[in-house]
N, C-alpha and C. Protein backbone atom coordinates (compact mmCIF):
# COMPACT_ATOMS: atom_id res chain seq x y z
N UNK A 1 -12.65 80.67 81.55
CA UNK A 1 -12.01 80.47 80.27
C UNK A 1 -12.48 81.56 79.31
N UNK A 2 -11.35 81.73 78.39
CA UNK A 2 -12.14 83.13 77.46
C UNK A 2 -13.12 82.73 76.56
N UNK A 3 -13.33 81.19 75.88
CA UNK A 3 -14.32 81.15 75.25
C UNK A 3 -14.01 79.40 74.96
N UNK A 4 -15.58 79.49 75.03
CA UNK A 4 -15.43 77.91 74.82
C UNK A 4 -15.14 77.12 73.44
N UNK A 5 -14.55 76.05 73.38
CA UNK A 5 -14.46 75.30 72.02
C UNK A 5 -15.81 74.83 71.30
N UNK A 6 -16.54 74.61 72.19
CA UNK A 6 -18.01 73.89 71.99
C UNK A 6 -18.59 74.59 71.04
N UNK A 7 -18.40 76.45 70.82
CA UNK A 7 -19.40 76.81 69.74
C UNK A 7 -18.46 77.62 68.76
N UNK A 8 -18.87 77.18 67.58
CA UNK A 8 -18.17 77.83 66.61
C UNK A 8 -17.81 79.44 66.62
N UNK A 9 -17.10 79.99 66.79
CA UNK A 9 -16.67 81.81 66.27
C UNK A 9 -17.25 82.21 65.14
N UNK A 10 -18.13 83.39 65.68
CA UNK A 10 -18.63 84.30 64.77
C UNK A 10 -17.72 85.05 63.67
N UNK A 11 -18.23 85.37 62.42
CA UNK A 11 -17.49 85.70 61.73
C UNK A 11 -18.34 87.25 61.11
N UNK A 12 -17.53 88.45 61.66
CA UNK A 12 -18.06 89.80 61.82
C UNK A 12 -17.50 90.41 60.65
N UNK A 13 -18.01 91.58 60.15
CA UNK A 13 -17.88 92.16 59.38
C UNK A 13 -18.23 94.18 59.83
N UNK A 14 -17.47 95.18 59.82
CA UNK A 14 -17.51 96.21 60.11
C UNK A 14 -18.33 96.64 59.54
N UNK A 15 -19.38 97.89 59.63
CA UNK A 15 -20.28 97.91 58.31
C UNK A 15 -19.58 99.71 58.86
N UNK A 16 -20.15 100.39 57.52
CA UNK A 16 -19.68 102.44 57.34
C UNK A 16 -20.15 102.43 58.81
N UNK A 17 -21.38 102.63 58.91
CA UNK A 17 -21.52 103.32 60.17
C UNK A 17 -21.06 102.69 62.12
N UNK A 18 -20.06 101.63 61.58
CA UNK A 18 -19.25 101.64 62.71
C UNK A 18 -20.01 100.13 63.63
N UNK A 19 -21.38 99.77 63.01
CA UNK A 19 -21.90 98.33 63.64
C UNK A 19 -21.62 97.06 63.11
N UNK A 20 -21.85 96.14 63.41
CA UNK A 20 -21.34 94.99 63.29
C UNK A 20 -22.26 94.02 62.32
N UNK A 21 -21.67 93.53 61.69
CA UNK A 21 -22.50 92.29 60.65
C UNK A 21 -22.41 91.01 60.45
N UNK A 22 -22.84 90.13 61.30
CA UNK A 22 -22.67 88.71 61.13
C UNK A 22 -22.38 87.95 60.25
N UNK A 23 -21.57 87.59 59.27
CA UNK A 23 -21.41 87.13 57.91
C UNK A 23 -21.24 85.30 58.32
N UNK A 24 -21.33 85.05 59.76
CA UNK A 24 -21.28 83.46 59.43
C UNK A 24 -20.56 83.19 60.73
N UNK A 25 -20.49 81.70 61.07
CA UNK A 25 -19.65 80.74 61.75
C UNK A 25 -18.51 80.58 61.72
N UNK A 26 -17.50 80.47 62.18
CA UNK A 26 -15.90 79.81 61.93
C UNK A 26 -15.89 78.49 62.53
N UNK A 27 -15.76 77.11 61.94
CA UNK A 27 -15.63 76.46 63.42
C UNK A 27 -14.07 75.28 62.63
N UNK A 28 -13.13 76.12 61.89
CA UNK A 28 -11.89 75.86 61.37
C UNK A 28 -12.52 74.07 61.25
N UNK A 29 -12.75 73.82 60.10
CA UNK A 29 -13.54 72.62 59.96
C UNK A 29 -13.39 71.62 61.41
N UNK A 30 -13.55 71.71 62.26
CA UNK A 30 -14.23 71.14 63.80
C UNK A 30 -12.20 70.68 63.89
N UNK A 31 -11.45 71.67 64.13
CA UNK A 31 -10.20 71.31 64.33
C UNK A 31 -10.19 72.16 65.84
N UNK A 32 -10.48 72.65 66.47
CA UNK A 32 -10.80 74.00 66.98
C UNK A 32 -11.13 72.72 68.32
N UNK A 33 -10.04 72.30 69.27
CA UNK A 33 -10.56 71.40 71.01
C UNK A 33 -10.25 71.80 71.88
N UNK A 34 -9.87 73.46 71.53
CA UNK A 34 -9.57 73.76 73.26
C UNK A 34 -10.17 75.39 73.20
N UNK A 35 -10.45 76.07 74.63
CA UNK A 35 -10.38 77.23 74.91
C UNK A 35 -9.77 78.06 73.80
N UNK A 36 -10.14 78.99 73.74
CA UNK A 36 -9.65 79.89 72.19
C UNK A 36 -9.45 81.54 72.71
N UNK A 37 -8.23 82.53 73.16
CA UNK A 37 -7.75 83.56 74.05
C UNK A 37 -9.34 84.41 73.31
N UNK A 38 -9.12 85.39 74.09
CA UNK A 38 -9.68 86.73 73.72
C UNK A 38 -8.87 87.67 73.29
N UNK A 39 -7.23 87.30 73.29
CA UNK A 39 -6.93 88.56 72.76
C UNK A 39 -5.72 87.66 71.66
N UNK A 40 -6.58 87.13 70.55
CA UNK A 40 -5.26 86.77 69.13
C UNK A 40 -5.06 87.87 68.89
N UNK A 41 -3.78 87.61 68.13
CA UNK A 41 -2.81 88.60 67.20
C UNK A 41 -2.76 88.54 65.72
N UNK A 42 -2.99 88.98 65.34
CA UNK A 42 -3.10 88.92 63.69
C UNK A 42 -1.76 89.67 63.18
N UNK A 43 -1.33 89.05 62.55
CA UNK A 43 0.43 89.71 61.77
C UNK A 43 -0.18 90.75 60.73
N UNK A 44 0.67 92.13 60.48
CA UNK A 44 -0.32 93.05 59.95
C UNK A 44 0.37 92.17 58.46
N UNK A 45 1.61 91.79 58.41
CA UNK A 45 1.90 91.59 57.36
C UNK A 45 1.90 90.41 56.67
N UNK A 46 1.60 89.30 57.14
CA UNK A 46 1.21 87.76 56.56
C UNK A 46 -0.42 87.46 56.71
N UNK A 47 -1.36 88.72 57.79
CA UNK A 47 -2.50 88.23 57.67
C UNK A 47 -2.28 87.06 58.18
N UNK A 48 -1.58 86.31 58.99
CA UNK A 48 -1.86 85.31 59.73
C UNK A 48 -2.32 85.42 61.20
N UNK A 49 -3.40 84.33 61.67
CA UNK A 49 -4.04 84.98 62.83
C UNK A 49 -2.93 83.99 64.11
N UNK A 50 -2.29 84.40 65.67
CA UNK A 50 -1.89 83.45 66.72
C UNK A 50 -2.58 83.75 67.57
N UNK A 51 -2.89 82.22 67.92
CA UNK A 51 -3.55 82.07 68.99
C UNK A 51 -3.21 81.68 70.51
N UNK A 52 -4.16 81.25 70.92
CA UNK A 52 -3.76 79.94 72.43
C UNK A 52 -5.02 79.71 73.05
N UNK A 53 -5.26 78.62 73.77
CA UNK A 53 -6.38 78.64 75.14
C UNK A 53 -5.70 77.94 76.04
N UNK A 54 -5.98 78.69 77.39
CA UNK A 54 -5.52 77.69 78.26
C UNK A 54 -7.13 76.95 78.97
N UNK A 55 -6.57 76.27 79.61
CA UNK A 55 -7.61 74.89 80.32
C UNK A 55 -7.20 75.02 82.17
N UNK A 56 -8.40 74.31 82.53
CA UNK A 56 -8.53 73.69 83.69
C UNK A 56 -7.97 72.22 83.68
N UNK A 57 -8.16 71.33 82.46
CA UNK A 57 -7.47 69.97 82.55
C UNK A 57 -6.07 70.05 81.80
N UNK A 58 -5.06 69.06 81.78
CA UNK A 58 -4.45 68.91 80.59
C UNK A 58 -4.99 69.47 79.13
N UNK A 59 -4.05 69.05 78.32
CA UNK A 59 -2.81 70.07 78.48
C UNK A 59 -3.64 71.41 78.44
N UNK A 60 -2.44 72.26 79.50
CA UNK A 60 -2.62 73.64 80.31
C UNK A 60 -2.93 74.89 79.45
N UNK A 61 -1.96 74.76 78.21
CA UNK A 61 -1.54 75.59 77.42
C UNK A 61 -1.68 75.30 75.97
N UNK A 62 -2.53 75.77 75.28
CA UNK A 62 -2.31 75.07 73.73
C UNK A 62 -2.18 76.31 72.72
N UNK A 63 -1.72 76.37 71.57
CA UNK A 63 -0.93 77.03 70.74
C UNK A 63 -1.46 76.43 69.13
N UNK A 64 -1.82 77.89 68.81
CA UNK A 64 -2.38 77.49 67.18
C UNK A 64 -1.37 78.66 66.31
N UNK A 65 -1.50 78.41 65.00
CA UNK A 65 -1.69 79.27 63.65
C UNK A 65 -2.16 79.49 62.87
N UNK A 66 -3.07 80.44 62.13
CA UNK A 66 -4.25 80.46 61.50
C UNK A 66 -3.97 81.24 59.99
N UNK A 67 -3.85 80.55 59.17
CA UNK A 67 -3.19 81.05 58.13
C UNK A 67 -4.70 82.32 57.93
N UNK A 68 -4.12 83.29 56.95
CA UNK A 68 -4.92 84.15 56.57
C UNK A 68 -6.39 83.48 55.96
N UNK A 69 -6.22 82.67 55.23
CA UNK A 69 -7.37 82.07 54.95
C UNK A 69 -8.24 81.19 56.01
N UNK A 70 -8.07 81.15 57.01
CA UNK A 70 -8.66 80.65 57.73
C UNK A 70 -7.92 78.56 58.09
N UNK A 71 -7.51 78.21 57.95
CA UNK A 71 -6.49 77.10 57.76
C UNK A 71 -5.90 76.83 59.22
N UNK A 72 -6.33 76.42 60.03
CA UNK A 72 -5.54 76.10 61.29
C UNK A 72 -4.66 74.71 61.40
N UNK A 73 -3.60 75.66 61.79
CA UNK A 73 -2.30 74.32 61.84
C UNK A 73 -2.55 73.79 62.87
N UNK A 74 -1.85 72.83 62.95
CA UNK A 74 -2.02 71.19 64.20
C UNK A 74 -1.70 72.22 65.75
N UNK A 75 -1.78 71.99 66.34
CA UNK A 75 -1.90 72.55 67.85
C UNK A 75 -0.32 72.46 68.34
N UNK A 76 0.20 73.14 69.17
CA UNK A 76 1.19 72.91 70.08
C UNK A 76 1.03 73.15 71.18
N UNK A 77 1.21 71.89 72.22
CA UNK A 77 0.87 71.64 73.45
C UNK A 77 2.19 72.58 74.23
N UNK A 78 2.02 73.58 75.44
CA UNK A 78 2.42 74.11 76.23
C UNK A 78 2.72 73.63 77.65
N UNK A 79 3.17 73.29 77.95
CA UNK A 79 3.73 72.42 79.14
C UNK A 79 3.51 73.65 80.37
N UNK A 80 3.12 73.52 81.49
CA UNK A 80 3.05 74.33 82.34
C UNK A 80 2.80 73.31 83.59
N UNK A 81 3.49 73.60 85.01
CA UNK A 81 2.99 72.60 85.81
C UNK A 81 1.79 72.38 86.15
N UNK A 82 0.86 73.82 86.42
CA UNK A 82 -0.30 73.12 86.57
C UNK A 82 -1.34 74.62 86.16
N UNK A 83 -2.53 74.19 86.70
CA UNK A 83 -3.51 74.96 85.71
C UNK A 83 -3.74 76.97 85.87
N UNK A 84 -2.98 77.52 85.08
CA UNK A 84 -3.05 78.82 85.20
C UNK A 84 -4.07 79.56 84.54
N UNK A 85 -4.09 80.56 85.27
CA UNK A 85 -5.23 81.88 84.32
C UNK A 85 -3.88 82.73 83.57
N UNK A 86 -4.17 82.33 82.09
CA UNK A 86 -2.97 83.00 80.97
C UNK A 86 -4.12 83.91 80.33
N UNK A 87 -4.26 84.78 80.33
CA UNK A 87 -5.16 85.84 79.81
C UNK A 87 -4.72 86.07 78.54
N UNK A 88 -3.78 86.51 78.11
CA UNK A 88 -2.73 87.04 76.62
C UNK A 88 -1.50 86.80 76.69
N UNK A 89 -1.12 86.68 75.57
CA UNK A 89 0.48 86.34 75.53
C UNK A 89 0.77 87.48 74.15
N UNK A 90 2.28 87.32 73.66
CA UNK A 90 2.72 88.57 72.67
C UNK A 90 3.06 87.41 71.86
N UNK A 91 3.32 88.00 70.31
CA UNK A 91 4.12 87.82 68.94
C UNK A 91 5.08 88.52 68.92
N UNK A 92 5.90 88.30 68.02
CA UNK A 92 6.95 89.07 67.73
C UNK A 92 7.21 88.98 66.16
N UNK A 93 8.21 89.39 65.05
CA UNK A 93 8.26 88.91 64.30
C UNK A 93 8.62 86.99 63.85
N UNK A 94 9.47 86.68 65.04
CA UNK A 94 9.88 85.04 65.11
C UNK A 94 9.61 84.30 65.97
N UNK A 95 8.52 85.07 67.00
CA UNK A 95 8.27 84.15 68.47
C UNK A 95 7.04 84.79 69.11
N UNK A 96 6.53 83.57 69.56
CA UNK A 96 5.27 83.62 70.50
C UNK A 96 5.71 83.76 72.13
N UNK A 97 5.25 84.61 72.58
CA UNK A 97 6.25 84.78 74.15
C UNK A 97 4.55 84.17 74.86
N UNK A 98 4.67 83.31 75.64
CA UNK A 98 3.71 82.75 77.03
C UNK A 98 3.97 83.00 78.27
N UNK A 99 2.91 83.58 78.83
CA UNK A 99 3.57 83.70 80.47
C UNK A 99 2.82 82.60 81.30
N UNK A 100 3.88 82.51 82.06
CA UNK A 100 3.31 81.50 82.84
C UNK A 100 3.89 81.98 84.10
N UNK A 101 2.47 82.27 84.60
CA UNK A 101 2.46 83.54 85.83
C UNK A 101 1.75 83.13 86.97
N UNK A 102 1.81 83.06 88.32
CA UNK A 102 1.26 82.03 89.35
C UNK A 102 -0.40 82.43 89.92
N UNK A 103 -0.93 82.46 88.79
CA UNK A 103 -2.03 82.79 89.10
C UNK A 103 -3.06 81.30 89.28
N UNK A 104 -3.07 80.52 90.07
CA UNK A 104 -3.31 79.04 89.46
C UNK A 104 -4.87 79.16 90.21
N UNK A 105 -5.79 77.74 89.35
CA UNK A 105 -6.92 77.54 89.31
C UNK A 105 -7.21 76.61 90.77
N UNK A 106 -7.88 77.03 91.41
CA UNK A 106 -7.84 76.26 92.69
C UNK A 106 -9.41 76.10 92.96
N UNK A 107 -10.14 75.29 92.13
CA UNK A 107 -11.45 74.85 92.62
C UNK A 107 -12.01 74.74 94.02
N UNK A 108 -11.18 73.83 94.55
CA UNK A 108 -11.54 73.29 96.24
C UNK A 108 -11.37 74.87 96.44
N UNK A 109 -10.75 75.38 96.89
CA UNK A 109 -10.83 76.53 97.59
C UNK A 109 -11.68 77.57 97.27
N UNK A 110 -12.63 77.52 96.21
CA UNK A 110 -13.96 78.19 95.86
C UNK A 110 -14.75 77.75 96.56
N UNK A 111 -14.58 75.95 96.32
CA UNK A 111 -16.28 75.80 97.25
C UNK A 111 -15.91 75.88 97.97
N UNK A 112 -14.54 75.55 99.07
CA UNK A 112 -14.27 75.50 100.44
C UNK A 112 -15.04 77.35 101.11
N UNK A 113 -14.29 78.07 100.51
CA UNK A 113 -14.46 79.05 101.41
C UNK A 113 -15.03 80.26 100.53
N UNK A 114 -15.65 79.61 99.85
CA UNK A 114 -17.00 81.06 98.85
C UNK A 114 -15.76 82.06 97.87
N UNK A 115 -14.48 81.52 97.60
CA UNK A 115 -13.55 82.19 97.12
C UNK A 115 -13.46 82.12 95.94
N UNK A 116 -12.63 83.26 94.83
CA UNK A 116 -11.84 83.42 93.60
C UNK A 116 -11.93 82.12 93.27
N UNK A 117 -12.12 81.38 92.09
CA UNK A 117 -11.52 80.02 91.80
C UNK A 117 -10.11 80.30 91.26
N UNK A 118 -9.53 81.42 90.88
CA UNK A 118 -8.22 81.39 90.66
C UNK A 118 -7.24 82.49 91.94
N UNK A 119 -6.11 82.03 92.02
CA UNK A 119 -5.52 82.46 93.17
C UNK A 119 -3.97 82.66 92.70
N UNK A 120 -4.12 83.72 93.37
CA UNK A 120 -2.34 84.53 92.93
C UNK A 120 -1.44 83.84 94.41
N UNK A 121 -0.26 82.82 93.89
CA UNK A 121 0.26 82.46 94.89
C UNK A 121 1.89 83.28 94.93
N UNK A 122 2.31 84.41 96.14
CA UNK A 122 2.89 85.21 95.65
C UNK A 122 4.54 84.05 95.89
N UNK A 123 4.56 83.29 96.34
CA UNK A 123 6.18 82.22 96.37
C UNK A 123 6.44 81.53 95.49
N UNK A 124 5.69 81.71 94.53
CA UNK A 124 6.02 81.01 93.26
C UNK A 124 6.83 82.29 92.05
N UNK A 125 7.79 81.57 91.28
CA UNK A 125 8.15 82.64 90.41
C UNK A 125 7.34 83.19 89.46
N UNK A 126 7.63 84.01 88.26
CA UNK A 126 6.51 83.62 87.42
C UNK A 126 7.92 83.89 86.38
N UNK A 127 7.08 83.03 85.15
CA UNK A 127 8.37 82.76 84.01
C UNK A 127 7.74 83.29 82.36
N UNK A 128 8.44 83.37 81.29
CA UNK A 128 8.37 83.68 80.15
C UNK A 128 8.98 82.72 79.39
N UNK A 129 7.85 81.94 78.47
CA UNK A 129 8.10 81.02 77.56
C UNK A 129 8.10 81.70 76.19
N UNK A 130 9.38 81.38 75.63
CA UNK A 130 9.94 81.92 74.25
C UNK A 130 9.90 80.78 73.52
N UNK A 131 8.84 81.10 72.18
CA UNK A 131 9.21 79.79 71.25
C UNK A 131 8.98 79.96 69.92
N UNK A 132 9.64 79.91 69.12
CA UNK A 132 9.46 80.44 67.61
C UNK A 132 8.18 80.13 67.41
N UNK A 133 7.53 81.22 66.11
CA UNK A 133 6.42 81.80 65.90
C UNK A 133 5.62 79.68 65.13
N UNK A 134 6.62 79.45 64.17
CA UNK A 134 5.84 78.23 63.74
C UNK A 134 6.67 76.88 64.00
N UNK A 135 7.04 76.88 65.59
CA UNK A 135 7.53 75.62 65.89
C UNK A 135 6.11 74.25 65.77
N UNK A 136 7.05 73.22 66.31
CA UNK A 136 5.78 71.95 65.42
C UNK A 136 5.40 71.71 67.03
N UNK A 137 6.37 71.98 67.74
CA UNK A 137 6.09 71.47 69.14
C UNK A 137 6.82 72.38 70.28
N UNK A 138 6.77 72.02 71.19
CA UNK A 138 7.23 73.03 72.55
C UNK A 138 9.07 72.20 72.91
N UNK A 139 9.53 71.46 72.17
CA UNK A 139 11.20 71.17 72.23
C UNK A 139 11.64 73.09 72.32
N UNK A 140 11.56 73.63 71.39
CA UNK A 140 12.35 74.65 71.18
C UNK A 140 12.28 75.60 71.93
N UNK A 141 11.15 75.64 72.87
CA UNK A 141 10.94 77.10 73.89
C UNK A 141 11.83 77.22 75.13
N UNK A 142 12.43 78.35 75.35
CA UNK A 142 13.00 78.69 76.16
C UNK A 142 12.06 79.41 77.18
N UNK A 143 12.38 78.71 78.53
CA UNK A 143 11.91 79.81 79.53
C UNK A 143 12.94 80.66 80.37
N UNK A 144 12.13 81.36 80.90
CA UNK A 144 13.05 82.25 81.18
C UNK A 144 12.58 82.94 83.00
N UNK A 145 12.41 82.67 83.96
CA UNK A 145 12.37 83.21 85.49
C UNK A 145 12.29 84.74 85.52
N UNK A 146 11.50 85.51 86.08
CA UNK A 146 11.34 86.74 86.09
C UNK A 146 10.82 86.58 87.78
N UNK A 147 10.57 88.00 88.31
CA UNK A 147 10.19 88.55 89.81
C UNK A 147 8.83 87.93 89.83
N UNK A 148 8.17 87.43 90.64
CA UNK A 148 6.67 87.39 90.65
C UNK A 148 6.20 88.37 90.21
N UNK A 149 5.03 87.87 89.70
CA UNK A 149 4.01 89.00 89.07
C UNK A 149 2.86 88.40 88.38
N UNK A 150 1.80 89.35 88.13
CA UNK A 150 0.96 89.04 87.08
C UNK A 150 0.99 90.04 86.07
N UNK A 151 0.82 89.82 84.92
CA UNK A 151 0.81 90.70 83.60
C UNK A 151 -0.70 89.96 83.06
N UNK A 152 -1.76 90.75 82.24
CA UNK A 152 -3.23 90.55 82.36
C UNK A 152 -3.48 91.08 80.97
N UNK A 153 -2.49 91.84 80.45
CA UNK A 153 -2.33 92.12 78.81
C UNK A 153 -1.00 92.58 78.38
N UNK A 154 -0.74 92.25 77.58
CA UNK A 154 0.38 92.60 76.88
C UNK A 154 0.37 94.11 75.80
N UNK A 155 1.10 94.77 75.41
CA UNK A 155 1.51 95.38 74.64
C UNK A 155 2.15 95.04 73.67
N UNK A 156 3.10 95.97 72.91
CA UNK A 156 3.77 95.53 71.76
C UNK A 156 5.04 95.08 72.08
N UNK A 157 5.27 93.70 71.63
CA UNK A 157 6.65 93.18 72.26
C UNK A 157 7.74 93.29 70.92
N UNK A 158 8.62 93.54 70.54
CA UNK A 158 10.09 93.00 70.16
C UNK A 158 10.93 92.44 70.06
N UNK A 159 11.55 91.79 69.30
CA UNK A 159 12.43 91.06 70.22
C UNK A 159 13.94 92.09 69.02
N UNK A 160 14.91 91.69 70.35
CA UNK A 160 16.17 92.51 70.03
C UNK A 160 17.37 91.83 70.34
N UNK A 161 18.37 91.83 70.06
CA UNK A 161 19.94 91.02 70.87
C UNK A 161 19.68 91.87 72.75
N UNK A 162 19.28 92.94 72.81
CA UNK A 162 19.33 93.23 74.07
C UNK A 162 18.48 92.89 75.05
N UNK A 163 17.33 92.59 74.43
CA UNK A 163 16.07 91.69 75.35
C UNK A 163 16.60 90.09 75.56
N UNK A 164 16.98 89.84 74.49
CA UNK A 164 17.60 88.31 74.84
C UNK A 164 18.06 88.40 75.77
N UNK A 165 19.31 89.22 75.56
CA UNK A 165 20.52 89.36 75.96
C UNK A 165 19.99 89.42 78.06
N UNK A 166 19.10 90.54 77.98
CA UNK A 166 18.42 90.83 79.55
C UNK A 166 18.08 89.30 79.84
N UNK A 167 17.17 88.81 79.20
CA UNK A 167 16.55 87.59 79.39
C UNK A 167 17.58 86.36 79.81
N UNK A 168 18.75 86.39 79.25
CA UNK A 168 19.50 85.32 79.55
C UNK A 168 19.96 85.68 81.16
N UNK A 169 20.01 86.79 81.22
CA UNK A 169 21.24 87.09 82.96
C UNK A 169 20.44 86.45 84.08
């Protein structure tokens, strides 16, 4: 997992010569119950921070918003069949894109045979969950079927009538 819920987020500060300065704790007054990504997105222009963590238990996938001031909205649960390694997902100006990519968590087969606890199963599809940037819940997300694959970071995404447009065929 990229980081646990259990301890509050450091709160850093750049100093001139390029090192780092501890200015405090974050722990979004103890709202903060799941896994928390390593790679949020911060909007350059609302200063709002998006998040996610995914899990080993229920629910798979969870989904925050972090107003500039620090203010975290109620969670949105991500539906996924079962437990994936989601490393990063993208923003856009109106949507949070999730992949849900077949990389799944397979305990028994660590201790069984000294292996990966996560495992790329290549017969599974892998898909792209589209869902506006401040939905209340996961009703509104569209997924969308793509080639197998894994994607492990994202870049800068867009959205356009012609990406839809790809996305729907």
């Amino acid at each position: 997992m990229e980081s646990s819920w259990r301890y509050p987020k450091e709160i850093n500060h750049v100093l001139e010569d390029g090192d780092l300065q501890t200015l405090g704790l974050m722990d979004y007054d103890q709202r903060l119950s799941h896994n928390f990504t390593a790679h949020p997105k911060i909007d350059p222009v609302t200063g709002e921070m998006f998040a996610f963590g995914y899990s080993r238990t229920p629910p798979y996938v969870t989904y925050r918003v972090i107003s500039k001031d620090g203010v975290m909205n109620d969670p949105v649960q991500i539906t996924v069949p079962k437990s994936i390694m989601m490393h990063d997902f993208a923003i856009t100006q109106n949507y949070a894109i999730f992949m849900d990519l077949p990389l799944y968590f397979r305990p028994k087969e660590m201790v069984k045979g000294e292996k990966f606890s996560y495992i790329f199963d290549a017969t599974k599809k892998a898909r792209f969950g589209i869902l506006p940037r401040y939905a209340k819940n996961e009703l509104q997300i569209k997924r969308f079927e793509l080639p197998t694959c894994f994607i492990f970071h994202t870049g800068e995404f867009y959205f356009s009538l012609c990406l839809f447009h790809f996305l729907m065929l």
